[in-house]
C-alpha atoms as a PDB file:
ATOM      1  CA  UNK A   1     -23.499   2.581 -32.813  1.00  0.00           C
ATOM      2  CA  UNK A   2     -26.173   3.761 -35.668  1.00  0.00           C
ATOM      3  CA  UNK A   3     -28.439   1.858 -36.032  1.00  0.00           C
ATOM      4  CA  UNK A   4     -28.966   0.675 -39.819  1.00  0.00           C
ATOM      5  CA  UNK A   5     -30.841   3.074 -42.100  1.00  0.00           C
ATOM      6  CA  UNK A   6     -34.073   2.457 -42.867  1.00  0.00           C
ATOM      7  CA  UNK A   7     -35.046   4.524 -46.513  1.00  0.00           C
ATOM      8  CA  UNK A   8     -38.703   5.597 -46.484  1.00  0.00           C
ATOM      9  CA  UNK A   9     -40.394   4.299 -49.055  1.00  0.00           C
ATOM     10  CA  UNK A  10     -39.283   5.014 -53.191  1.00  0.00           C
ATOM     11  CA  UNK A  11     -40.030   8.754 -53.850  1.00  0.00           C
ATOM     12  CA  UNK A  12     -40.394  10.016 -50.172  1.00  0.00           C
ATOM     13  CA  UNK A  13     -38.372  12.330 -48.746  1.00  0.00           C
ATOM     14  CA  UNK A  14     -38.570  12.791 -44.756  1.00  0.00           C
ATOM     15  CA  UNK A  15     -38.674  16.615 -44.892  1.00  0.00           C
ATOM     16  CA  UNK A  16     -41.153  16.711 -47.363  1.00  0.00           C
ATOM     17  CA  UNK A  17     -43.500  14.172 -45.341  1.00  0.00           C
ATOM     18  CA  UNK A  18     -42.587  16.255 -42.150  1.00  0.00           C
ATOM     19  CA  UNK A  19     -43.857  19.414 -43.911  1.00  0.00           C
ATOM     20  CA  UNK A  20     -47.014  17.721 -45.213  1.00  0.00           C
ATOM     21  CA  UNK A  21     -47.690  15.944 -41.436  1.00  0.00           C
ATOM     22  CA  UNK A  22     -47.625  19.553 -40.305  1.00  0.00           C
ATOM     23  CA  UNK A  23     -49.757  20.808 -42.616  1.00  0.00           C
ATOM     24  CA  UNK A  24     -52.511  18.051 -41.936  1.00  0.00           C
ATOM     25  CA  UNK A  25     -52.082  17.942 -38.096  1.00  0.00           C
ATOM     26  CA  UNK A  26     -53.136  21.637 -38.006  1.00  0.00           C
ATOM     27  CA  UNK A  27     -55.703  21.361 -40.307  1.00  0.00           C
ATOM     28  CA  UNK A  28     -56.856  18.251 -37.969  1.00  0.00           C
ATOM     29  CA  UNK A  29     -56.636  20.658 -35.692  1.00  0.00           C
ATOM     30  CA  UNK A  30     -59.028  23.509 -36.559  1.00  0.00           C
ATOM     31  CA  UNK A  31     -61.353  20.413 -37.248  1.00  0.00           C
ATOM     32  CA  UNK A  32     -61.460  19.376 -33.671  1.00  0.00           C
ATOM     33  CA  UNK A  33     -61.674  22.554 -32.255  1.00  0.00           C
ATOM     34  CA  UNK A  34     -64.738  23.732 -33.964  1.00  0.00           C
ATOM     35  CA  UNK A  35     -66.465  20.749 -33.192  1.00  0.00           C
ATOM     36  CA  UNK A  36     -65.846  20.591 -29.569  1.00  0.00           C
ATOM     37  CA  UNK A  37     -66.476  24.689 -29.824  1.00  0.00           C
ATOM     38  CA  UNK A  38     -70.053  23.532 -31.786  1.00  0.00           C
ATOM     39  CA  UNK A  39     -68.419  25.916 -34.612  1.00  0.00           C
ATOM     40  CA  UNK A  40     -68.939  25.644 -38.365  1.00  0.00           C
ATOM     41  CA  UNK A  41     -66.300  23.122 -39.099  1.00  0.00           C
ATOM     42  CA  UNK A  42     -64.000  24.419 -42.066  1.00  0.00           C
ATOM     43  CA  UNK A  43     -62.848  22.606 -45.070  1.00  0.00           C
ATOM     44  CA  UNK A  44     -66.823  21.958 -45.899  1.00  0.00           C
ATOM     45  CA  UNK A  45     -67.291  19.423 -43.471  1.00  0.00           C
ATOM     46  CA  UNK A  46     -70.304  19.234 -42.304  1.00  0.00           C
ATOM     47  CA  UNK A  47     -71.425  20.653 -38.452  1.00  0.00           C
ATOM     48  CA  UNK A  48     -72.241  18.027 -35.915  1.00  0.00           C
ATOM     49  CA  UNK A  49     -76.238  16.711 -35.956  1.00  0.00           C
ATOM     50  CA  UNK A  50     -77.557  15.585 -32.186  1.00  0.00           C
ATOM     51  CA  UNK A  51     -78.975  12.418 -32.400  1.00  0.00           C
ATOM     52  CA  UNK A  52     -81.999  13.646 -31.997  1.00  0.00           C
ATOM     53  CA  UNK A  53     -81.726  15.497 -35.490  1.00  0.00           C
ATOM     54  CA  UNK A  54     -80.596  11.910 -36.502  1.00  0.00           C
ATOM     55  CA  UNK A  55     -76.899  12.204 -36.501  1.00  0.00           C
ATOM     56  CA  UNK A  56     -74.414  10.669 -34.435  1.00  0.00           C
ATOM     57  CA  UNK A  57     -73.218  13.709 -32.266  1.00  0.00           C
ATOM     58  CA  UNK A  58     -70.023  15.290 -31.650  1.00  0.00           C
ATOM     59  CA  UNK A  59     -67.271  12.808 -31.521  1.00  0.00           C
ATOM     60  CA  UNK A  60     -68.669  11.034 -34.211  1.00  0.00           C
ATOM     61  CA  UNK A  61     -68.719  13.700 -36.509  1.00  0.00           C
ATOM     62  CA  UNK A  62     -65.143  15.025 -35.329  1.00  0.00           C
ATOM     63  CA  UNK A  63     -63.907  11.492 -35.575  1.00  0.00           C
ATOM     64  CA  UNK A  64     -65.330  10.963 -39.124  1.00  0.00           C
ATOM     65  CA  UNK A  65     -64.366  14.442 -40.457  1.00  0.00           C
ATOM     66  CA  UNK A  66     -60.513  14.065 -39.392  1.00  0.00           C
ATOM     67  CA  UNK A  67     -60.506  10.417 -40.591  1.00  0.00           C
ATOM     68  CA  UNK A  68     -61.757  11.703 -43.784  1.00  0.00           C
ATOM     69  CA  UNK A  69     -59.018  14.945 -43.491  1.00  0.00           C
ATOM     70  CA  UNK A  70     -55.753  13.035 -43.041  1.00  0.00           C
ATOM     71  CA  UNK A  71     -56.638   9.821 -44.979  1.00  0.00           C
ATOM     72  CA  UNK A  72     -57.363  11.840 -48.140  1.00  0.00           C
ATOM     73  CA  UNK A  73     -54.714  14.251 -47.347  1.00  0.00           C
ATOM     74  CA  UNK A  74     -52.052  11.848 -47.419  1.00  0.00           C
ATOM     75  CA  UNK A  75     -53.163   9.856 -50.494  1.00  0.00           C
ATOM     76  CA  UNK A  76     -53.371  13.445 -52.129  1.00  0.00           C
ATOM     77  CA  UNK A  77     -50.100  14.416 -51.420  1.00  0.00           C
ATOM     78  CA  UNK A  78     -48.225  10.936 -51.951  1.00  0.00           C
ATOM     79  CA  UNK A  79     -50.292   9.021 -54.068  1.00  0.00           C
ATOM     80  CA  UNK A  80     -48.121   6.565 -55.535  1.00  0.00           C
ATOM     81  CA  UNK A  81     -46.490   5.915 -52.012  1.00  0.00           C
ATOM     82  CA  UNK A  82     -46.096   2.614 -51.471  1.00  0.00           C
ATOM     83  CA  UNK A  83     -47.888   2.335 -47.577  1.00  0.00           C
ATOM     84  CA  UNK A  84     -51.089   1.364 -46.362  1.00  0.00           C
ATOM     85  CA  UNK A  85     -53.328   3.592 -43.662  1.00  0.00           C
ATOM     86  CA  UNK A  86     -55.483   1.574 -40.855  1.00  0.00           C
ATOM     87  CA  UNK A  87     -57.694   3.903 -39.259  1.00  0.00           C
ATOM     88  CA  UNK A  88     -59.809   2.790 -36.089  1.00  0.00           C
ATOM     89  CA  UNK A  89     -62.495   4.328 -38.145  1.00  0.00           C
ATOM     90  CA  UNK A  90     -61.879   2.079 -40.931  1.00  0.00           C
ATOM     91  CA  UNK A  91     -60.486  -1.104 -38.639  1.00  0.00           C
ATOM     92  CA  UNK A  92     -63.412  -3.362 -39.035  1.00  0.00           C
ATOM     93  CA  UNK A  93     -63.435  -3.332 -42.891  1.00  0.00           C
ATOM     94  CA  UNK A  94     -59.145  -3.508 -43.469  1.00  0.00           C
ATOM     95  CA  UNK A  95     -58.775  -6.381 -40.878  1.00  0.00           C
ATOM     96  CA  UNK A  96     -59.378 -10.273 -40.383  1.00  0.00           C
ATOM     97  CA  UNK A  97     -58.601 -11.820 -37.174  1.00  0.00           C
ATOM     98  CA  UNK A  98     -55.306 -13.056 -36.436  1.00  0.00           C
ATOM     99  CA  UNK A  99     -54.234 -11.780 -40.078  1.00  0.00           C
ATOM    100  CA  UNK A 100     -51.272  -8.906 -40.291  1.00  0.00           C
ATOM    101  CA  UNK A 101     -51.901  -6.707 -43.524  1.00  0.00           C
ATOM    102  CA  UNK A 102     -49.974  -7.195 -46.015  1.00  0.00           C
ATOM    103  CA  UNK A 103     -47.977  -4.362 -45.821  1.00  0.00           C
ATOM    104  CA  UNK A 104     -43.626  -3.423 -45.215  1.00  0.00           C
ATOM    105  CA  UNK A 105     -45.008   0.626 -44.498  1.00  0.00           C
ATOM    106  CA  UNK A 106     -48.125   1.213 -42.353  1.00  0.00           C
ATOM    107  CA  UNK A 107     -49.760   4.566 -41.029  1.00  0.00           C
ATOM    108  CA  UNK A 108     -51.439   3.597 -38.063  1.00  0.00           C
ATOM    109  CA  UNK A 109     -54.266   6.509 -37.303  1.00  0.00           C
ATOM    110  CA  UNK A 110     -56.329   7.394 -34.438  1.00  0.00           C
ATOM    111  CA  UNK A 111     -58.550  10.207 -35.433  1.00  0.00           C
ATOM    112  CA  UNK A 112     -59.224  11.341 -31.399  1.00  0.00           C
ATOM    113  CA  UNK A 113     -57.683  10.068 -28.731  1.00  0.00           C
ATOM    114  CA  UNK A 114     -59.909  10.811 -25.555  1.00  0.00           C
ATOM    115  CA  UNK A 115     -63.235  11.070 -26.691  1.00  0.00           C
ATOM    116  CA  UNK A 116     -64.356  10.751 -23.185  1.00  0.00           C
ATOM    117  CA  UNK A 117     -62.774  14.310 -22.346  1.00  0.00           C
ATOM    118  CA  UNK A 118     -63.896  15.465 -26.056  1.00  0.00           C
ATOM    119  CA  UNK A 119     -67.077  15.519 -24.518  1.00  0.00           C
ATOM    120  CA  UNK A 120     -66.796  16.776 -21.276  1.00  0.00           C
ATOM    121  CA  UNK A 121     -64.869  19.908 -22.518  1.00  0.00           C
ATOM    122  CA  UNK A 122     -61.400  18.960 -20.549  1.00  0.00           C
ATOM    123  CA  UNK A 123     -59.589  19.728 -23.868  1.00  0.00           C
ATOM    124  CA  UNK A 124     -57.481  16.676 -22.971  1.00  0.00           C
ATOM    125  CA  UNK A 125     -57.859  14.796 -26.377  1.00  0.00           C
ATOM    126  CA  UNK A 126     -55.242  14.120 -29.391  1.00  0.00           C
ATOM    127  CA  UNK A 127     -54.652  13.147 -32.730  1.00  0.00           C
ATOM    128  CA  UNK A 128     -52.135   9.695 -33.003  1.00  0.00           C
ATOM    129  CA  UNK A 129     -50.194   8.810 -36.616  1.00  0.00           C
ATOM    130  CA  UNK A 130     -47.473   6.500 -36.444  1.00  0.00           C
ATOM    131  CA  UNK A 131     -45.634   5.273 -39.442  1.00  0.00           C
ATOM    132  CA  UNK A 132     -45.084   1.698 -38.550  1.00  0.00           C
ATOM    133  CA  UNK A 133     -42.039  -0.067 -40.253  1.00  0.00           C
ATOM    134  CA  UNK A 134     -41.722  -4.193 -39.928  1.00  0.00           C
ATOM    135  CA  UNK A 135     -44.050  -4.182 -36.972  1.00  0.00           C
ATOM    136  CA  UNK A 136     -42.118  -0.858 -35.570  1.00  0.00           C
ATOM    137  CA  UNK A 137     -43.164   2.310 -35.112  1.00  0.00           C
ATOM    138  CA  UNK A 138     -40.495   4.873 -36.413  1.00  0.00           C
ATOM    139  CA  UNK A 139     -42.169   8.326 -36.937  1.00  0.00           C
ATOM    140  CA  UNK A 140     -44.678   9.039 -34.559  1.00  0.00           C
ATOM    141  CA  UNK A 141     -46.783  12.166 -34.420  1.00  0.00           C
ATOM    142  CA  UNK A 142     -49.293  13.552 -31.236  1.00  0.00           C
ATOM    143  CA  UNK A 143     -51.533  16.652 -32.307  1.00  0.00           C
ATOM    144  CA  UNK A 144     -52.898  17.911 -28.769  1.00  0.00           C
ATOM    145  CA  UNK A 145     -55.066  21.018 -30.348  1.00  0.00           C
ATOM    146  CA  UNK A 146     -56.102  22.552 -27.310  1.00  0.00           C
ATOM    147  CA  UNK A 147     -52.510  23.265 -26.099  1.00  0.00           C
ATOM    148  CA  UNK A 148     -51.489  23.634 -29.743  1.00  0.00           C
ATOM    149  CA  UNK A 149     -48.675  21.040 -29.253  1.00  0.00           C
ATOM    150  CA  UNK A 150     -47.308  18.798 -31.760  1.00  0.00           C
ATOM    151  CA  UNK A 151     -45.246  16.251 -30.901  1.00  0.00           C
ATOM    152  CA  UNK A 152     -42.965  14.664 -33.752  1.00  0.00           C
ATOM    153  CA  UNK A 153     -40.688  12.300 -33.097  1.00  0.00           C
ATOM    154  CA  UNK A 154     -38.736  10.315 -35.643  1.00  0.00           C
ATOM    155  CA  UNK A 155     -36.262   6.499 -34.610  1.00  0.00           C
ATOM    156  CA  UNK A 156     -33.240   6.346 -35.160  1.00  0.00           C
ATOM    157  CA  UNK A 157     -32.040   5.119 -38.754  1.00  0.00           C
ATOM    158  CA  UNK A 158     -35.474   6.119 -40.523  1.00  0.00           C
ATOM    159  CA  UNK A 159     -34.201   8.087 -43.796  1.00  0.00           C
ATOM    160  CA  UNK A 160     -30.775   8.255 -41.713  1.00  0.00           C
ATOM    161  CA  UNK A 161     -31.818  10.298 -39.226  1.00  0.00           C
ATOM    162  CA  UNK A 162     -30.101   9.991 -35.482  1.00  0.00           C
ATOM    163  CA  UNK A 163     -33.375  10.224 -34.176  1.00  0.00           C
ATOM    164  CA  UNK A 164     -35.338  13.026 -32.687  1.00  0.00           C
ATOM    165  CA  UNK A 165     -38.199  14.038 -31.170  1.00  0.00           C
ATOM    166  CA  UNK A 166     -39.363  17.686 -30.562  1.00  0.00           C
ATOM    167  CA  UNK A 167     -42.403  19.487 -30.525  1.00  0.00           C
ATOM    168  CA  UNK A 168     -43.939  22.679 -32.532  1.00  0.00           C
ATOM    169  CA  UNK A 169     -46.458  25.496 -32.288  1.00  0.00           C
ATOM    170  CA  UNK A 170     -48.738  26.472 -35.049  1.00  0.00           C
ATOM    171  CA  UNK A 171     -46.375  29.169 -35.262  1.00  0.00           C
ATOM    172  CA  UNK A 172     -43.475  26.685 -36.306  1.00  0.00           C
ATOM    173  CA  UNK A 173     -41.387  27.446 -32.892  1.00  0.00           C
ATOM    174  CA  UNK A 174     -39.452  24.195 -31.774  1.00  0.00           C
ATOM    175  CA  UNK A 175     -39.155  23.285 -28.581  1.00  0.00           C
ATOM    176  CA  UNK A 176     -37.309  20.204 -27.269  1.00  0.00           C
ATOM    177  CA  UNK A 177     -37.873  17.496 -24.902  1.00  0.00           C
ATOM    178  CA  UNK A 178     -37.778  17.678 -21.200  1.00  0.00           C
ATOM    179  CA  UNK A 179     -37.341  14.606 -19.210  1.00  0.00           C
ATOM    180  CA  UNK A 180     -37.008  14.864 -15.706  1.00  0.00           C
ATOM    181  CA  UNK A 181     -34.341  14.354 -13.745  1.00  0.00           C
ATOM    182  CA  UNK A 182     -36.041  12.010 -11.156  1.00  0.00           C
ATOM    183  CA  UNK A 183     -34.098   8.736 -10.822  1.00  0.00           C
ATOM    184  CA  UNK A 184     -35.622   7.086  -7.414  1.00  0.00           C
ATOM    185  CA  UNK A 185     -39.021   4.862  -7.893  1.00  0.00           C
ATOM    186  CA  UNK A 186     -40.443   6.649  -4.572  1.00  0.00           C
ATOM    187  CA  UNK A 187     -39.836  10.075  -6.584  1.00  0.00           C
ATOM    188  CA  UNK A 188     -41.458   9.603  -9.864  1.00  0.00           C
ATOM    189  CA  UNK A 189     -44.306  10.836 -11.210  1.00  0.00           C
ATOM    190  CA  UNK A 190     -47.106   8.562 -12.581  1.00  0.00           C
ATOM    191  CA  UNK A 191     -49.433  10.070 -14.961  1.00  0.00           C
ATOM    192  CA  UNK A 192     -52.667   8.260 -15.077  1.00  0.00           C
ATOM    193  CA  UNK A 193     -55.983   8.103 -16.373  1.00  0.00           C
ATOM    194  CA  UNK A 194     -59.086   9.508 -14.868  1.00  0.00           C
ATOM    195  CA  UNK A 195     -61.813   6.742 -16.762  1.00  0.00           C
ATOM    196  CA  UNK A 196     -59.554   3.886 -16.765  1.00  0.00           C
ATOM    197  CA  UNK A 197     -58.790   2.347 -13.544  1.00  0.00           C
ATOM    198  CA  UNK A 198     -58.957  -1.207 -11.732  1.00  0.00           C
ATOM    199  CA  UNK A 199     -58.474  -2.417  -8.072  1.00  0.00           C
ATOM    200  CA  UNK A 200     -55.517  -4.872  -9.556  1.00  0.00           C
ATOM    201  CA  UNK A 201     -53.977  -1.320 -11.163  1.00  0.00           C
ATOM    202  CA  UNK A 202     -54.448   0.458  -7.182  1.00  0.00           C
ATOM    203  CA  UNK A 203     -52.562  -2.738  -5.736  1.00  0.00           C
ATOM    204  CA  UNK A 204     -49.953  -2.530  -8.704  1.00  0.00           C
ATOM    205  CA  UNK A 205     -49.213   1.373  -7.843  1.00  0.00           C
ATOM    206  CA  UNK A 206     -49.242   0.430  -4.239  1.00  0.00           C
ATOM    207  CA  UNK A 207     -46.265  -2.048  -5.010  1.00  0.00           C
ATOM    208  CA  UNK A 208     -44.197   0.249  -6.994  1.00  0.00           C
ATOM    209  CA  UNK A 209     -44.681   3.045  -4.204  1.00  0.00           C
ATOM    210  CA  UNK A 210     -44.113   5.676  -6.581  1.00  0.00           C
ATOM    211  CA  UNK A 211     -44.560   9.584  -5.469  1.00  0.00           C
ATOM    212  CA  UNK A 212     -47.227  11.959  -7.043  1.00  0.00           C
ATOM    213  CA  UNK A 213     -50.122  11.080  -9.314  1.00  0.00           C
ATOM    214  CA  UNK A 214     -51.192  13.131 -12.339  1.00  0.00           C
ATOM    215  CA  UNK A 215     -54.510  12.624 -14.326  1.00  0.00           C
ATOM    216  CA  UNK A 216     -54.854  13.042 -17.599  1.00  0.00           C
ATOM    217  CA  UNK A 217     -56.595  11.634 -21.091  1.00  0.00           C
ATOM    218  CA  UNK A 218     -55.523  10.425 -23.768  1.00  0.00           C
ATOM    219  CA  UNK A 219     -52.024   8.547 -24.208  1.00  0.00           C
ATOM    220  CA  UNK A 220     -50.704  10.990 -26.744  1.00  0.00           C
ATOM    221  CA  UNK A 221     -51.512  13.556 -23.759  1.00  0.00           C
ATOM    222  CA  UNK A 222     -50.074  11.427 -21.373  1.00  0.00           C
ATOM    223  CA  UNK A 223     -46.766  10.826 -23.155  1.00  0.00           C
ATOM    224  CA  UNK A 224     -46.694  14.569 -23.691  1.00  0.00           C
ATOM    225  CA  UNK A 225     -46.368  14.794 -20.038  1.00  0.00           C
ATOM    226  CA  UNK A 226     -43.583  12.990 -19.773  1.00  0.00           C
ATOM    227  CA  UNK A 227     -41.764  14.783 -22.638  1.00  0.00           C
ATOM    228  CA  UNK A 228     -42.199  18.024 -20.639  1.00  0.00           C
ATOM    229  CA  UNK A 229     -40.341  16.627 -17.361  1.00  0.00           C
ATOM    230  CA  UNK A 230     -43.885  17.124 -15.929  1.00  0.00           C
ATOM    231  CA  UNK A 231     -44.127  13.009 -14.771  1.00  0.00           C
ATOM    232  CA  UNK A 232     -42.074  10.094 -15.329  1.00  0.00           C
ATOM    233  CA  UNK A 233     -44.254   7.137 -16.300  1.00  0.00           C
ATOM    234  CA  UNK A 234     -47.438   5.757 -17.429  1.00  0.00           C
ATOM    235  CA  UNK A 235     -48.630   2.363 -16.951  1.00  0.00           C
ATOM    236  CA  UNK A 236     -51.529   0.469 -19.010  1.00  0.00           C
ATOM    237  CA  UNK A 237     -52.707  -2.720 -17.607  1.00  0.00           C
ATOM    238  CA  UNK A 238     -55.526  -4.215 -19.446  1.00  0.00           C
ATOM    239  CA  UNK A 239     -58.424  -5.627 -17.912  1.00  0.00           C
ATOM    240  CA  UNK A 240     -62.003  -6.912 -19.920  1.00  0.00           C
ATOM    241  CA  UNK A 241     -60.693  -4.787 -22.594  1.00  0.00           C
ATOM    242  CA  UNK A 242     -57.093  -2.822 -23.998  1.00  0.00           C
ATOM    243  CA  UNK A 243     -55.685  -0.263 -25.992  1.00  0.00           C
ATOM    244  CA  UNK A 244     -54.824  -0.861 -29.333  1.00  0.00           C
ATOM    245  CA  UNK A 245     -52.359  -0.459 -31.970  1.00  0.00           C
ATOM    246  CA  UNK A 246     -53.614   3.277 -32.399  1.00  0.00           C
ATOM    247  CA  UNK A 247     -53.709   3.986 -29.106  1.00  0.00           C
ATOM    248  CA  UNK A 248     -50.183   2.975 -28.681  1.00  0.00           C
ATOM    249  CA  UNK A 249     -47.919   3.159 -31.641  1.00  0.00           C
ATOM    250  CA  UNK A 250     -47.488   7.244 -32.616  1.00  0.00           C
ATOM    251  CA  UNK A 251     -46.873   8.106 -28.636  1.00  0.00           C
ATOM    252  CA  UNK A 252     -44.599   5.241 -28.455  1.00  0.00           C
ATOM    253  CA  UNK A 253     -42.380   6.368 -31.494  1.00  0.00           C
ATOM    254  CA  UNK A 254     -42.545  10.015 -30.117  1.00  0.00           C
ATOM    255  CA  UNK A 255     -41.148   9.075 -26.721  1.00  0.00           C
ATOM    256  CA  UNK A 256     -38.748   6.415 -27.826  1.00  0.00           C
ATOM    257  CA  UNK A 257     -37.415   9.091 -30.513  1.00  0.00           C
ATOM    258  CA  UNK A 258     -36.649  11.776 -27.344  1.00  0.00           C
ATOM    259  CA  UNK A 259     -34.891   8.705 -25.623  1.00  0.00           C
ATOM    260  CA  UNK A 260     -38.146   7.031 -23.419  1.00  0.00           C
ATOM    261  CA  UNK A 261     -38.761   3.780 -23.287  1.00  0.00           C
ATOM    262  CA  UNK A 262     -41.961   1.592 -23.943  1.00  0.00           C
ATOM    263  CA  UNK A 263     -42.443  -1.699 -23.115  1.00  0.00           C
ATOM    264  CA  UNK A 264     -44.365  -4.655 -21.617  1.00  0.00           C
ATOM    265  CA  UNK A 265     -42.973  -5.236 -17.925  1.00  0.00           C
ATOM    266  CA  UNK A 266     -41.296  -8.305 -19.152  1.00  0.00           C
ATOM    267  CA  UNK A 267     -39.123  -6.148 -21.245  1.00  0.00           C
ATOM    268  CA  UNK A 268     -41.021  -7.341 -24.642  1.00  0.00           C
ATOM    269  CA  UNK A 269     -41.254  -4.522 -27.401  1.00  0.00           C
ATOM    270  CA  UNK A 270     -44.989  -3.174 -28.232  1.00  0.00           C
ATOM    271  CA  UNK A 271     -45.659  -5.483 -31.505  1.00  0.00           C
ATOM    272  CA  UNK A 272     -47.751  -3.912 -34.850  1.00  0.00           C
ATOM    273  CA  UNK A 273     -49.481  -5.162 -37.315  1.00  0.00           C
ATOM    274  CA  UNK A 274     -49.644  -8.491 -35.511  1.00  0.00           C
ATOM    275  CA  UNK A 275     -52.577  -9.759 -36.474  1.00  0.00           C
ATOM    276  CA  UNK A 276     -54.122  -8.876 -33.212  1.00  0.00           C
ATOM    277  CA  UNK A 277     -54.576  -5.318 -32.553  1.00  0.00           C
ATOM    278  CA  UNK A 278     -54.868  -5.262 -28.619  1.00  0.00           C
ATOM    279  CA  UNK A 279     -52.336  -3.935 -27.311  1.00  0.00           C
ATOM    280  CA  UNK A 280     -52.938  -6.355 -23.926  1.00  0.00           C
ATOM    281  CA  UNK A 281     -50.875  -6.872 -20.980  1.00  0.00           C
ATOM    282  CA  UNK A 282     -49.014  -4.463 -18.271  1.00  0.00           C
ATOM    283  CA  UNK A 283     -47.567  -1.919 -20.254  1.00  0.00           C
ATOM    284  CA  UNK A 284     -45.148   0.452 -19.267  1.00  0.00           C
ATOM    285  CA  UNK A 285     -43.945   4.290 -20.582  1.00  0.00           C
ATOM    286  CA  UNK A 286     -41.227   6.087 -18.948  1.00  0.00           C
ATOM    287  CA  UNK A 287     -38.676   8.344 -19.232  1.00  0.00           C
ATOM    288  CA  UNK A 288     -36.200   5.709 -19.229  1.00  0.00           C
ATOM    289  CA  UNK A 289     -33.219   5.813 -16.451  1.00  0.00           C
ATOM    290  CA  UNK A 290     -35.748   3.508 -13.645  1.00  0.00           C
ATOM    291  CA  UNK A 291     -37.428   1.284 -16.336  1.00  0.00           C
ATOM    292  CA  UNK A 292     -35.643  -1.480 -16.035  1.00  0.00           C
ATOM    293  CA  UNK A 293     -36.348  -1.038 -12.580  1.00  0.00           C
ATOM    294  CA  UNK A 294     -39.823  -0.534 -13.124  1.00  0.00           C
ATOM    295  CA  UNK A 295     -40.250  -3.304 -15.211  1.00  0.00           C
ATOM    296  CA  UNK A 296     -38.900  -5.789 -13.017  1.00  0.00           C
ATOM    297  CA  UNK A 297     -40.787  -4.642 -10.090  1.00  0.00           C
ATOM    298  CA  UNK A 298     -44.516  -4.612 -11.885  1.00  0.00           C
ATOM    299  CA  UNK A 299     -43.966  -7.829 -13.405  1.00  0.00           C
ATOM    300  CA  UNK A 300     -43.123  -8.979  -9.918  1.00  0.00           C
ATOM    301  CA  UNK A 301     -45.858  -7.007  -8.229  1.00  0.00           C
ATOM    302  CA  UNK A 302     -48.571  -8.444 -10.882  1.00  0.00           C
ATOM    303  CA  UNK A 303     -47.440 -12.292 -10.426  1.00  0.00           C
ATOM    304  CA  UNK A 304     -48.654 -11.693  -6.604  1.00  0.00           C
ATOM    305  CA  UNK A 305     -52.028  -9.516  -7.587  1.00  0.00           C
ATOM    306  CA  UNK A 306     -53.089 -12.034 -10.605  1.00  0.00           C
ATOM    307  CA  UNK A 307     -51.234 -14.794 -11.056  1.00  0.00           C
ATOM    308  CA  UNK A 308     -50.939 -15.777 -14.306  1.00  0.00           C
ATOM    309  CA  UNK A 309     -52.183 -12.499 -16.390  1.00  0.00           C
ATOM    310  CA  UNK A 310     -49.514 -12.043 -19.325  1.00  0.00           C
ATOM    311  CA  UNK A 311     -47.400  -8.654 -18.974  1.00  0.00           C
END
């Protein structure tokens, strides 16, 4: 069955926003890749200062200058749209503790994903939006420059769609989703990360007994992964810190769009705009025919390896 259509917002019309998105993810884009290239930056940005010059280096500069890009892109382009845009750049100033904002339509932006592999050149870094409906996110989009990938992927019932996710070149070919056919636990293929990993996450994988490991940064690159058939899950399991909402919520709504799932191991939905943006507990992205499976197992798995941590 459908499920019930969700109109965008008064005066916005899903292929218009989709042709805008593009427009800004590419120009997001050249930003990044001139940065990391320690290129002239275009659109009159300005070029990255060391800190011994008395800037704030690469990332920082990149970070700023596609904050800047896409926020002011989309208020030029929609400017009586009735949304909000939290930014990790701009986090500390929109948010109180404990306190949603006040807000039915929310852009939820991570400028780079990955700044870790920014730096060291891996080219393993992305650009998250989500569009975040009633604590949902139901239009996702994952720039990966350095493959010149972008994911879009839009829920079911958002402007009436039946839900889609796909992915484009900066040509404007489409190409569609490929999930794997892998079925069996001791067949699938985690994708992990290289600069994120516990002893409690080793005994977890041990547990599951899955088959081959991937590394990778970035979740947006992770999920892209998946979408190619090239693994099969991803698991986040929070430890003295954890991803948050912009970390999560535009690679979430791309693979849920293609027909993924995304949950915590006890099944719960990934919540937005909560009032607390940590995205905490064992998390768990798949390509969907073991995660029940999955699920069950890690949250059984983690009740032996720390007793009482909240998946």
């Amino acid at each position: 069955m459908m499920p019930a259509a969700i109109p965008l917002p008064s005066g916005i019309a899903l292929e218009a926003l989709l042709v805008e998105l593009r427009r800004l993810s590419w120009g997001a884009a050249d930003i990044l890749l001139a940065y990391g290239r320690g290129e002239e930056p275009p659109y009159g940005f300005p070029p990255a200062l060391s800190v011994d010059e008395g800037g704030e280096g690469p990332v920082s500069a990149a970070d700023l200058a596609v904050n800047q890009w896409l926020l002011e892109g989309l208020a030029a382009a929609f400017p009586a749209a009735e949304w909000t845009v939290l930014s990790e750049e701009t986090a500390k100033e929109q948010l109180t503790e404990g306190e949603p904002l006040a807000t039915e339509w929310l852009w939820i932006l991570d400028p780079l994903d990955g700044t870790k592999d920014f730096l060291q050149g891996t080219g393993e870094y992305a650009v998250h939006l989500a569009l975040v409906h009633g604590g949902e996110p139901v239009l996702g989009v994952v720039l990966l420059p350095v493959l010149e990938e972008l994911w879009l992927g839009v829920m079911p019932g958002l402007a009436g769609s039946a839900g889609e996710a796909w992915c484009e070149s900066r040509v404007g070919e489409r190409s569609s989703v490929r999930l794997s056919g892998r079925r069996v636990l001791g067949e699938l293929v985690l994708v992990a990360s290289r600069n994120h990993r516990d002893q409690r996450l080793e005994q977890l994988l041990a547990a599951l007994a899955l088959g081959d490991t991937k590394a990778i940064g970035s979740v947006g690159g992770k999920v892209a992964t998946i979408l190619r058939g090239e693994t099969d899950l991803y698991i986040s399991l929070s430890g003295k810190s954890a991803p948050k909402d912009w970390d999560m919520a535009a690679p979430e709504a791309v693979l849920r769009a293609a027909g993924g799932a995304f949950s915590h191991a006890d099944g719960r939905a990934l919540a937005y705009n909560s009032g607390d943006v940590r995205q905490a507990g064992c998390l768990i992205a798949s390509h969907g025919p073991a995660h029940a499976e999955l699920c069950a197992r890690a949250a059984a798995a983690m009740a032996v390896i720390d007793p009482g941590f909240g998946v």
